[in-house]
C-alpha atoms as a PDB file:
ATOM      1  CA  UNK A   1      48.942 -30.229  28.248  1.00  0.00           C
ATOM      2  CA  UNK A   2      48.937 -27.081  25.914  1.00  0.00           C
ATOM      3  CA  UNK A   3      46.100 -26.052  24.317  1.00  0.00           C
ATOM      4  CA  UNK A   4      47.802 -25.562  20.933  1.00  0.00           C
ATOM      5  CA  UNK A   5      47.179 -28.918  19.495  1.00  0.00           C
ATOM      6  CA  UNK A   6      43.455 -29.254  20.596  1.00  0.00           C
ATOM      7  CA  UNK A   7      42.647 -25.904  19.024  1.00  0.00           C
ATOM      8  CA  UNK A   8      44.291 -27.318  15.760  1.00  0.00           C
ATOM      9  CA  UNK A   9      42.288 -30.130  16.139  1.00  0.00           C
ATOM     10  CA  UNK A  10      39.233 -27.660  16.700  1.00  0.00           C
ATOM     11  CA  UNK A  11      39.705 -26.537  14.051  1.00  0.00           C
ATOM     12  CA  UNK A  12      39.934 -29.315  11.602  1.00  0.00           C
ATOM     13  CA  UNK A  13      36.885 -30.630  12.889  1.00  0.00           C
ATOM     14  CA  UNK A  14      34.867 -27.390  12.098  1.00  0.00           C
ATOM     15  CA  UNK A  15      36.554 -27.986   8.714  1.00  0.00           C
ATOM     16  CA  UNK A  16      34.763 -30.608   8.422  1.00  0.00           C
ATOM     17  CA  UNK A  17      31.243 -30.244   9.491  1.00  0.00           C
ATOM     18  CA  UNK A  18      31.418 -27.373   7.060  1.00  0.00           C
ATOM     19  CA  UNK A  19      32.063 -29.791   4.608  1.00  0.00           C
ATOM     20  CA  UNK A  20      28.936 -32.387   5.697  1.00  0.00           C
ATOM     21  CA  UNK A  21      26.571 -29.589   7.157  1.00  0.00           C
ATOM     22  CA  UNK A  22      24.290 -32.433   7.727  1.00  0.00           C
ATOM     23  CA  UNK A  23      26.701 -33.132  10.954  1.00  0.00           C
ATOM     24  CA  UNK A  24      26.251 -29.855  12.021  1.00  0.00           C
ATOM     25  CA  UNK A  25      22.983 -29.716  11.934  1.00  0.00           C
ATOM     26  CA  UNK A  26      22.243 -32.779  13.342  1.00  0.00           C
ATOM     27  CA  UNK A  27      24.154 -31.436  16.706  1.00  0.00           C
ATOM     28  CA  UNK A  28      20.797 -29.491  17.219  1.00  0.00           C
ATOM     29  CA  UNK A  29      18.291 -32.079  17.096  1.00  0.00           C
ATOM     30  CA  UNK A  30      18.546 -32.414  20.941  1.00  0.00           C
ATOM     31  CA  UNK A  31      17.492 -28.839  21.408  1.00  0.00           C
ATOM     32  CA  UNK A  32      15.126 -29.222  18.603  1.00  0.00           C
ATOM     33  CA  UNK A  33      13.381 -32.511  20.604  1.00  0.00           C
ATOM     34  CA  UNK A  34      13.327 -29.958  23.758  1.00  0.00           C
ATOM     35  CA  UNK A  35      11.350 -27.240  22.182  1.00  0.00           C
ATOM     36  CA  UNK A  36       9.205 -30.372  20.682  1.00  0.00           C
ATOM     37  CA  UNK A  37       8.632 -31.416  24.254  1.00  0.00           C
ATOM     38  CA  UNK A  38       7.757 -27.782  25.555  1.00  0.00           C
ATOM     39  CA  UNK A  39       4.981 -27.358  22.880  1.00  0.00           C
ATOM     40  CA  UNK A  40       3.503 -30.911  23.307  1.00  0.00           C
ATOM     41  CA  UNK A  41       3.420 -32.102  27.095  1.00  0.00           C
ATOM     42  CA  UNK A  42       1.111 -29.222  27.922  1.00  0.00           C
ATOM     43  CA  UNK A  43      -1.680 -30.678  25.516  1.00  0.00           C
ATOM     44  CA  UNK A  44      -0.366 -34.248  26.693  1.00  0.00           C
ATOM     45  CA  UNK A  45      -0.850 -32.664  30.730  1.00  0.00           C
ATOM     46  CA  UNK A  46      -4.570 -31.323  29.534  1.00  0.00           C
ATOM     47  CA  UNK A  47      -5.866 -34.440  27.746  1.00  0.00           C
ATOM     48  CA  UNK A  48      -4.827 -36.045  31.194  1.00  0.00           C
ATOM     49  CA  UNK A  49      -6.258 -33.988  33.107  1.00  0.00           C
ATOM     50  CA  UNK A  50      -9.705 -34.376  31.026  1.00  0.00           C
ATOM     51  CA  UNK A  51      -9.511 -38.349  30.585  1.00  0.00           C
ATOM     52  CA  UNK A  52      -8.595 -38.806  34.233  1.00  0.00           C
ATOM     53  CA  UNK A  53      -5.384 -41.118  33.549  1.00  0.00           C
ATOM     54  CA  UNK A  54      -2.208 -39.994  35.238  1.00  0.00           C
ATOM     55  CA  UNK A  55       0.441 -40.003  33.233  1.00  0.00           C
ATOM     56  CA  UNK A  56       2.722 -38.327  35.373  1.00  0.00           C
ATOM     57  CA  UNK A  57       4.640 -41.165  36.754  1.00  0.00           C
ATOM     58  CA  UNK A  58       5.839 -41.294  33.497  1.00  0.00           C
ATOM     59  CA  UNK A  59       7.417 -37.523  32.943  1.00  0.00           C
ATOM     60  CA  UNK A  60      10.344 -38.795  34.427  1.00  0.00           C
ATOM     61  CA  UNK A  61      10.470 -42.045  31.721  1.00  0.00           C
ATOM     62  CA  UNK A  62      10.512 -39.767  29.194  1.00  0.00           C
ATOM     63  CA  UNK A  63      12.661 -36.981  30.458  1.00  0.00           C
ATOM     64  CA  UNK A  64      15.115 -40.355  31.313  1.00  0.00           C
ATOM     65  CA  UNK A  65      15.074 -41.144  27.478  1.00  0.00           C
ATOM     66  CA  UNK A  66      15.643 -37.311  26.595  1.00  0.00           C
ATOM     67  CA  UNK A  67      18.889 -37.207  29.054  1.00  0.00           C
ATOM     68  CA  UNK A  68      20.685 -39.766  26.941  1.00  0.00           C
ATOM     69  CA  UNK A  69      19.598 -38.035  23.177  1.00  0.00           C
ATOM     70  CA  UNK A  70      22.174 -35.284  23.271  1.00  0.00           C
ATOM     71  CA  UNK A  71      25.062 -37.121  24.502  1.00  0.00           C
ATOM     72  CA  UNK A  72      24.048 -39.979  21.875  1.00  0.00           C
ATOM     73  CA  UNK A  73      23.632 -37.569  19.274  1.00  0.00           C
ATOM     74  CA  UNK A  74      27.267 -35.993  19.979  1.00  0.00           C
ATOM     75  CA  UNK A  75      28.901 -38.730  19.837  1.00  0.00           C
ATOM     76  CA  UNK A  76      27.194 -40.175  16.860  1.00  0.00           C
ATOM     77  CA  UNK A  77      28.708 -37.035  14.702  1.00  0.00           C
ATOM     78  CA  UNK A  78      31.981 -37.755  17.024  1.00  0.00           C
ATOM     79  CA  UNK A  79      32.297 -40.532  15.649  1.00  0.00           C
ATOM     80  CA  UNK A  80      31.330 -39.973  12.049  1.00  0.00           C
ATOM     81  CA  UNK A  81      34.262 -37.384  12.189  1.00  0.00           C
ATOM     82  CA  UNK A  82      36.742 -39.853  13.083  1.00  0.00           C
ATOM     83  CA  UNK A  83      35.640 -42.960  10.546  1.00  0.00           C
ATOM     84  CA  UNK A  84      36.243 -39.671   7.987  1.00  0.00           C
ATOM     85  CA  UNK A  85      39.628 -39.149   9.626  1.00  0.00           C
ATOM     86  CA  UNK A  86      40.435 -42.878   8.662  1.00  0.00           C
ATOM     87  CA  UNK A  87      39.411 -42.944   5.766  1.00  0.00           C
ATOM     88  CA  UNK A  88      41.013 -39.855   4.062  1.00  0.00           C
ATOM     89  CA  UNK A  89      44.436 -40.542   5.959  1.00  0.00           C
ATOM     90  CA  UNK A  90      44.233 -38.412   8.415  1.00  0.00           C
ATOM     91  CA  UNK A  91      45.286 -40.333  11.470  1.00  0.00           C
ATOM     92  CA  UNK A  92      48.246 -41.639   9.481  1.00  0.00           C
ATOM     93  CA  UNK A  93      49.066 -37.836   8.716  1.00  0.00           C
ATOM     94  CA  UNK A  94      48.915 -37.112  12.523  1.00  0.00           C
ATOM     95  CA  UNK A  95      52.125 -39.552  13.246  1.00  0.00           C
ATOM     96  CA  UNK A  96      54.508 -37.117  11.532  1.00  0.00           C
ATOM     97  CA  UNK A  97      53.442 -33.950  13.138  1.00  0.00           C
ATOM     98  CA  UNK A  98      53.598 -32.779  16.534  1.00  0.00           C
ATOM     99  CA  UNK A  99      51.002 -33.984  18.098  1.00  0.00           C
ATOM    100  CA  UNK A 100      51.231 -36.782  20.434  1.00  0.00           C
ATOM    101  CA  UNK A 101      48.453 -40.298  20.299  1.00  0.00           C
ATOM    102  CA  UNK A 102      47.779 -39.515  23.683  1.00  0.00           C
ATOM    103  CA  UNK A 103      46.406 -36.289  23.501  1.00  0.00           C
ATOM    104  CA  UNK A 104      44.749 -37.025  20.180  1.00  0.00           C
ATOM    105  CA  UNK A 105      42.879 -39.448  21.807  1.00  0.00           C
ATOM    106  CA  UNK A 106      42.248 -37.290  24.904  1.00  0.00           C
ATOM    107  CA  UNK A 107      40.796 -34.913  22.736  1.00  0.00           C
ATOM    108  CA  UNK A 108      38.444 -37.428  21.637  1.00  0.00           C
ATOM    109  CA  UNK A 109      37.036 -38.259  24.709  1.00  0.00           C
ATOM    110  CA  UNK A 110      37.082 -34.820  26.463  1.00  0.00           C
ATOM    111  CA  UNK A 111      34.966 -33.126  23.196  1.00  0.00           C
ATOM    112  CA  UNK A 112      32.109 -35.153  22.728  1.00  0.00           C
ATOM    113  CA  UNK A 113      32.038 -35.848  26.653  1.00  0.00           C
ATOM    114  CA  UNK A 114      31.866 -31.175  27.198  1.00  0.00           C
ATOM    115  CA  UNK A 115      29.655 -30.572  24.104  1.00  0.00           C
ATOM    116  CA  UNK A 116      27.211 -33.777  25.261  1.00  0.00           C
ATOM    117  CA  UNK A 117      26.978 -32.646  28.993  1.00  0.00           C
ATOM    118  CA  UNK A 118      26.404 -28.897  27.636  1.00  0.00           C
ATOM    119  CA  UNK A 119      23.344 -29.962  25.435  1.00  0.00           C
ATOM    120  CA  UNK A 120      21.997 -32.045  28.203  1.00  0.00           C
ATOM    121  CA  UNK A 121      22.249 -28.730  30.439  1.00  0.00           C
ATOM    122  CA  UNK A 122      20.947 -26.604  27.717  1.00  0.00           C
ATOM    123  CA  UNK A 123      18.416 -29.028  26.412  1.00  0.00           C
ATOM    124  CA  UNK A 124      16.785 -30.518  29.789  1.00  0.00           C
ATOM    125  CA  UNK A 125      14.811 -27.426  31.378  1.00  0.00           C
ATOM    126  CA  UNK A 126      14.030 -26.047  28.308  1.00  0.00           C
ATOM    127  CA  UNK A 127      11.526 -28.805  28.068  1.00  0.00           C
ATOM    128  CA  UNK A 128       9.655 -27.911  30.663  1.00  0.00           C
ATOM    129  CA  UNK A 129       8.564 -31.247  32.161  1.00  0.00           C
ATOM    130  CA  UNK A 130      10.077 -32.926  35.159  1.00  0.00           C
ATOM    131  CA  UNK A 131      12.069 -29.952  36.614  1.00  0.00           C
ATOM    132  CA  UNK A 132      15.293 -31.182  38.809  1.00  0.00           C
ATOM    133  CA  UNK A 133      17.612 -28.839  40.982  1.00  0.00           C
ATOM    134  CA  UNK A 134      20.856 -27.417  39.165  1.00  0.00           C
ATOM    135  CA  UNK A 135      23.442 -29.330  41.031  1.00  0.00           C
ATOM    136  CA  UNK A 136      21.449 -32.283  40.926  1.00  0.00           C
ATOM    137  CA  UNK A 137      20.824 -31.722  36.824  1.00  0.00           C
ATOM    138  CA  UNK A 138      24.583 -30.900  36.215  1.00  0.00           C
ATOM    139  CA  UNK A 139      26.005 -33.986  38.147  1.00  0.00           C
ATOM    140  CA  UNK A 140      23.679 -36.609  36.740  1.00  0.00           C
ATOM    141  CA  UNK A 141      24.547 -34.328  33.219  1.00  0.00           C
ATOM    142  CA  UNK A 142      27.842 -35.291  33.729  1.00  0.00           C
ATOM    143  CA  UNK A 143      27.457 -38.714  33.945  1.00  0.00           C
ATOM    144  CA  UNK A 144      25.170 -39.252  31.138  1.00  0.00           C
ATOM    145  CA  UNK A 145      28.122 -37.308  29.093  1.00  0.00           C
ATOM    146  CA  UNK A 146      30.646 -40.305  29.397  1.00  0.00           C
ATOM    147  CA  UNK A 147      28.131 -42.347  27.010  1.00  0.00           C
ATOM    148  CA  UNK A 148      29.112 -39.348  23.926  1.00  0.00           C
ATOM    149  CA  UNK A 149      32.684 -40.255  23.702  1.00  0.00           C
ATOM    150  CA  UNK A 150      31.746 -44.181  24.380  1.00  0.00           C
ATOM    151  CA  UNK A 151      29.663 -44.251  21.407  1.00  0.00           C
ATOM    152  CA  UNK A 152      32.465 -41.996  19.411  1.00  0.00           C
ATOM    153  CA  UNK A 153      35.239 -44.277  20.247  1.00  0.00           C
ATOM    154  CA  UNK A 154      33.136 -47.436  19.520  1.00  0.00           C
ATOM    155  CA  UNK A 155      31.448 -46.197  16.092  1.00  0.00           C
ATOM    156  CA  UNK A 156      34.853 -45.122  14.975  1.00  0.00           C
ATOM    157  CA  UNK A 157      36.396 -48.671  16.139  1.00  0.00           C
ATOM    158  CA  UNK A 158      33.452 -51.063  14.887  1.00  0.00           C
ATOM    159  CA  UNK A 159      32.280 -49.681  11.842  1.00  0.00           C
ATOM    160  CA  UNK A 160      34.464 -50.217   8.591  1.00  0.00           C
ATOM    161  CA  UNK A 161      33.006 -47.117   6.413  1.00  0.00           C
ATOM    162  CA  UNK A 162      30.301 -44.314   7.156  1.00  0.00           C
ATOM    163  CA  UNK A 163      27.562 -46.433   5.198  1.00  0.00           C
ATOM    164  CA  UNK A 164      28.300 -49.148   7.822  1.00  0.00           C
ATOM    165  CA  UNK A 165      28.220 -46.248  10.920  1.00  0.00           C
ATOM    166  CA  UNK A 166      24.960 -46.016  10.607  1.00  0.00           C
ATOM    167  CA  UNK A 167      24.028 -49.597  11.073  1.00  0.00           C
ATOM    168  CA  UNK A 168      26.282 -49.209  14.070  1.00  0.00           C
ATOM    169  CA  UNK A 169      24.748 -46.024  15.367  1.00  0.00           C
ATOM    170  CA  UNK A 170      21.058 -47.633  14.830  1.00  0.00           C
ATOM    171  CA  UNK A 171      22.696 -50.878  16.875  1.00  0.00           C
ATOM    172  CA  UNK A 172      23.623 -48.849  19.888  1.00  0.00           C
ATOM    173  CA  UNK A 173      20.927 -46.515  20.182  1.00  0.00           C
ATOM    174  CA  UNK A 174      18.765 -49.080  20.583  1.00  0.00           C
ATOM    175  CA  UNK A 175      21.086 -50.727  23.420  1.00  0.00           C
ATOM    176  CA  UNK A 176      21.403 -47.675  24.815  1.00  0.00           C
ATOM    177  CA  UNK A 177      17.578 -47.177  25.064  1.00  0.00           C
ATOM    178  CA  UNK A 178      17.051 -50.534  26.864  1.00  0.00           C
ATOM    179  CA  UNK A 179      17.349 -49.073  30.167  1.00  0.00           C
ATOM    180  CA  UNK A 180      13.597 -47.685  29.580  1.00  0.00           C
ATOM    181  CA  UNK A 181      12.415 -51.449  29.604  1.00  0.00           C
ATOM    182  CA  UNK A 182      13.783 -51.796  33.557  1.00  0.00           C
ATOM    183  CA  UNK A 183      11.589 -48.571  34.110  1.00  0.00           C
ATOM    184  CA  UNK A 184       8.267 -51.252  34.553  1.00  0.00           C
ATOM    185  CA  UNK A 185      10.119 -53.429  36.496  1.00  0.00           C
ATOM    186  CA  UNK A 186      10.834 -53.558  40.111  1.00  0.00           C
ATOM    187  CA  UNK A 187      13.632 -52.042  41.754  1.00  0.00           C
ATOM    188  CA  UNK A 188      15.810 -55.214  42.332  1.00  0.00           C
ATOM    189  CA  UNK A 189      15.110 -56.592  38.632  1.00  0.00           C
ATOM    190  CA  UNK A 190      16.078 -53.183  37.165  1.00  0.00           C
ATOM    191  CA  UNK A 191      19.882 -53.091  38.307  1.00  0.00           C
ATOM    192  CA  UNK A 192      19.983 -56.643  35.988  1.00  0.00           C
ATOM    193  CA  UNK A 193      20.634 -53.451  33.373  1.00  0.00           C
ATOM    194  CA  UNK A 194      22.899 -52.209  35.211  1.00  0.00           C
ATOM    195  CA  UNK A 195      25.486 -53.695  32.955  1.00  0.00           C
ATOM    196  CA  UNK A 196      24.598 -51.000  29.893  1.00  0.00           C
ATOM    197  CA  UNK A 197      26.298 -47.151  31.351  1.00  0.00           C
ATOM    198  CA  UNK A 198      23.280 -45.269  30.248  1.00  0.00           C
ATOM    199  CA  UNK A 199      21.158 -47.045  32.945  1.00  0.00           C
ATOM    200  CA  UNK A 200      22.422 -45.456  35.467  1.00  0.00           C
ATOM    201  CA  UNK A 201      22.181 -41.930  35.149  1.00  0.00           C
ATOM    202  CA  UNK A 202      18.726 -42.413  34.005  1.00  0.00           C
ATOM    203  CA  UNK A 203      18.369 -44.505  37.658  1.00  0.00           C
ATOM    204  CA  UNK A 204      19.524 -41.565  38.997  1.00  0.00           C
ATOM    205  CA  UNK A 205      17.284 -39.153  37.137  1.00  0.00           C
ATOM    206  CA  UNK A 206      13.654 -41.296  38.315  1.00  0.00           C
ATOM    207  CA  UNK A 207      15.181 -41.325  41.761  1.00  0.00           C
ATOM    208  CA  UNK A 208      15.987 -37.442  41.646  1.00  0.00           C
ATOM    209  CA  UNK A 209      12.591 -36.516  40.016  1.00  0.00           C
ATOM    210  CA  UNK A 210      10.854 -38.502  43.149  1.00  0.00           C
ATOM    211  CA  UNK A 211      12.944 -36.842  45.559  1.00  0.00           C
ATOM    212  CA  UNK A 212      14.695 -40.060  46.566  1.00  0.00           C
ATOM    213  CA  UNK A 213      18.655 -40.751  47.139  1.00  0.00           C
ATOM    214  CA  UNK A 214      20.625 -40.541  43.838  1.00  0.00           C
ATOM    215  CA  UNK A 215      24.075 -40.042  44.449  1.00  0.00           C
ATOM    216  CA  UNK A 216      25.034 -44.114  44.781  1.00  0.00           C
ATOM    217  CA  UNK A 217      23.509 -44.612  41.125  1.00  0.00           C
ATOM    218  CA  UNK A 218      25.604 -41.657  39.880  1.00  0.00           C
ATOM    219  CA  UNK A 219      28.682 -43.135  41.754  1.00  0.00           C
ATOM    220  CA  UNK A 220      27.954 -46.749  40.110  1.00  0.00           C
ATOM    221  CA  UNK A 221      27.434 -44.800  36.902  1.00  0.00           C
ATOM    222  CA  UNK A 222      30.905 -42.932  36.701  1.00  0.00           C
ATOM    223  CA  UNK A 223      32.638 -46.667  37.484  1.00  0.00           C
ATOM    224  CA  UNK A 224      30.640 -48.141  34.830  1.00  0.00           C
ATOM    225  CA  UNK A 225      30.809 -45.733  32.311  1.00  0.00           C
ATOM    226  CA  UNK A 226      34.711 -45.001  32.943  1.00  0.00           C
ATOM    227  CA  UNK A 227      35.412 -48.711  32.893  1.00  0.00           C
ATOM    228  CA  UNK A 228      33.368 -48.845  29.361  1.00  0.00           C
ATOM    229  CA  UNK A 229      35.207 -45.645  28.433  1.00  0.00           C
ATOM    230  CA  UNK A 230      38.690 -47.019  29.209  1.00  0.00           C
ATOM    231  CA  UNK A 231      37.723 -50.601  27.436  1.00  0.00           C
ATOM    232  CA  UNK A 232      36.955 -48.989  24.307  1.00  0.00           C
ATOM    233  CA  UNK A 233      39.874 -45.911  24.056  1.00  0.00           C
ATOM    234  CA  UNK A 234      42.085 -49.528  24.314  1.00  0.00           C
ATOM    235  CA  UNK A 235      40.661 -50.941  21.565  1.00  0.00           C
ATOM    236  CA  UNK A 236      40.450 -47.565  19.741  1.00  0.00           C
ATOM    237  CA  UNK A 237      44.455 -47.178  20.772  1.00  0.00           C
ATOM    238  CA  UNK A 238      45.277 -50.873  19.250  1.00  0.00           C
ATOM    239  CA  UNK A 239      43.242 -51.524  16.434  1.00  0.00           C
ATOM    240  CA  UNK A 240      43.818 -47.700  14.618  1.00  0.00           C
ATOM    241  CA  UNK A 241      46.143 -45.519  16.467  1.00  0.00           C
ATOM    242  CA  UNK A 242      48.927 -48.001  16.541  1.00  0.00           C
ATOM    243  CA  UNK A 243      48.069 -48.996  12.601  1.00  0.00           C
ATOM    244  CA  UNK A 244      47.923 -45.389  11.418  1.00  0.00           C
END
């Protein structure tokens, strides 16, 4: 595939977060939360070490929630990019130029999917709290990343207008989220979650953090996540690419 196309499409998406700066600046809310973390847990750490209550069994909970903020954050402004793609015309503009559906949409996923996992790698140690080993960091990373272009490709399917995409966004946030509830429960009730993508590589974080086998709930993660992923670039495909 050349890279021609995806650096015009690069560049029309810069285009546009120059236009709504809010977008932009949103995109560094997940390093913002990191720093946030680094300047809080070590009062949080002293006030348990003072009261006597261990909270850290539940670094790892929290870390878990960070892991899927940048990658849901990403793909939130993903997907805000495309519902202003459809509604100014621009997807029905792409049909007479060059540019093939197919690489549009690959574009779609393989953006939010980089610049998610990227944030997550940034983002993650400079919090400070529950510390994992790099290979360990960048494959569960990875993982957590499919959920960015999920979320893009479903905000920019489901949502009729931007007002409406926020509804949306507040909708599957908190779905996405849910996977903290099977934290408190035990081991064999938690995979009933197992159904939502982003319960998995925050599985696989916990396990990690305790020093326990991860690699089968990164595995079941990927298969989730990809058939999620493939689900919704359908839909995406049918219901605007093919109208456009």
């Amino acid at each position: 595939m050349r890279a021609a196309p995806w650096r015009a499409l690069l560049s029309a998406d810069a285009r546009l977060l120059w236009r709504d700066p809010l977008l932009g600046w949103v995109l560094l809310l997940p390093l913002a939360l990191a720093l946030l973390l680094r300047v809080v847990f070590p009062g949080i750490r002293a006030a348990r070490l003072a009261t006597g209550v261990d909270l850290r069994p539940y670094e790892a909970l929290v870390m878990g929630g960070y892991l899927m903020t940048a990658p849901g954050i990403v793909g939130m402004v993903i997907g805000f990019l495309m519902l202003d793609e459809r509604d100014t015309g621009t997807l029905s503009a792409l049909r007479v130029t060059p540019l093939a559906m197919p690489q549009y949409l690959a574009y779609r996923i393989a953006l939010p999917l980089l610049v998610g996992t990227a944030a997550t790698l940034v983002g993650y140690p400079l919090a400070g709290i529950t510390a994992l080993p790099p290979a360990a960091l960048l494959a569960i990373a990875s993982v957590a990343g499919l959920s960015a272009p999920l979320l893009a490709l479903v905000l920019a399917t489901a949502a009729p207008n931007k007002v409406a995409g926020f509804a949306v966004v507040k909708v599957m946030n908190g779905v996405n989220l849910l996977p903290v509830v099977a934290f408190f429960l035990p081991r064999p009730l938690q995979f009933a979650a197992g159904v939502l993508p982003t319960y998995w590589p925050m599985r696989a974080l916990w396990s990690a953090a305790a020093g326990e086998a991860y690699l089968g709930y990164l595995i079941a993660g990927a298969i989730v996540a990809g058939v999620a992923l493939v689900a919704a670039a359908g839909l995406f495909d049918r219901r605007l690419l093919r109208r456009a």
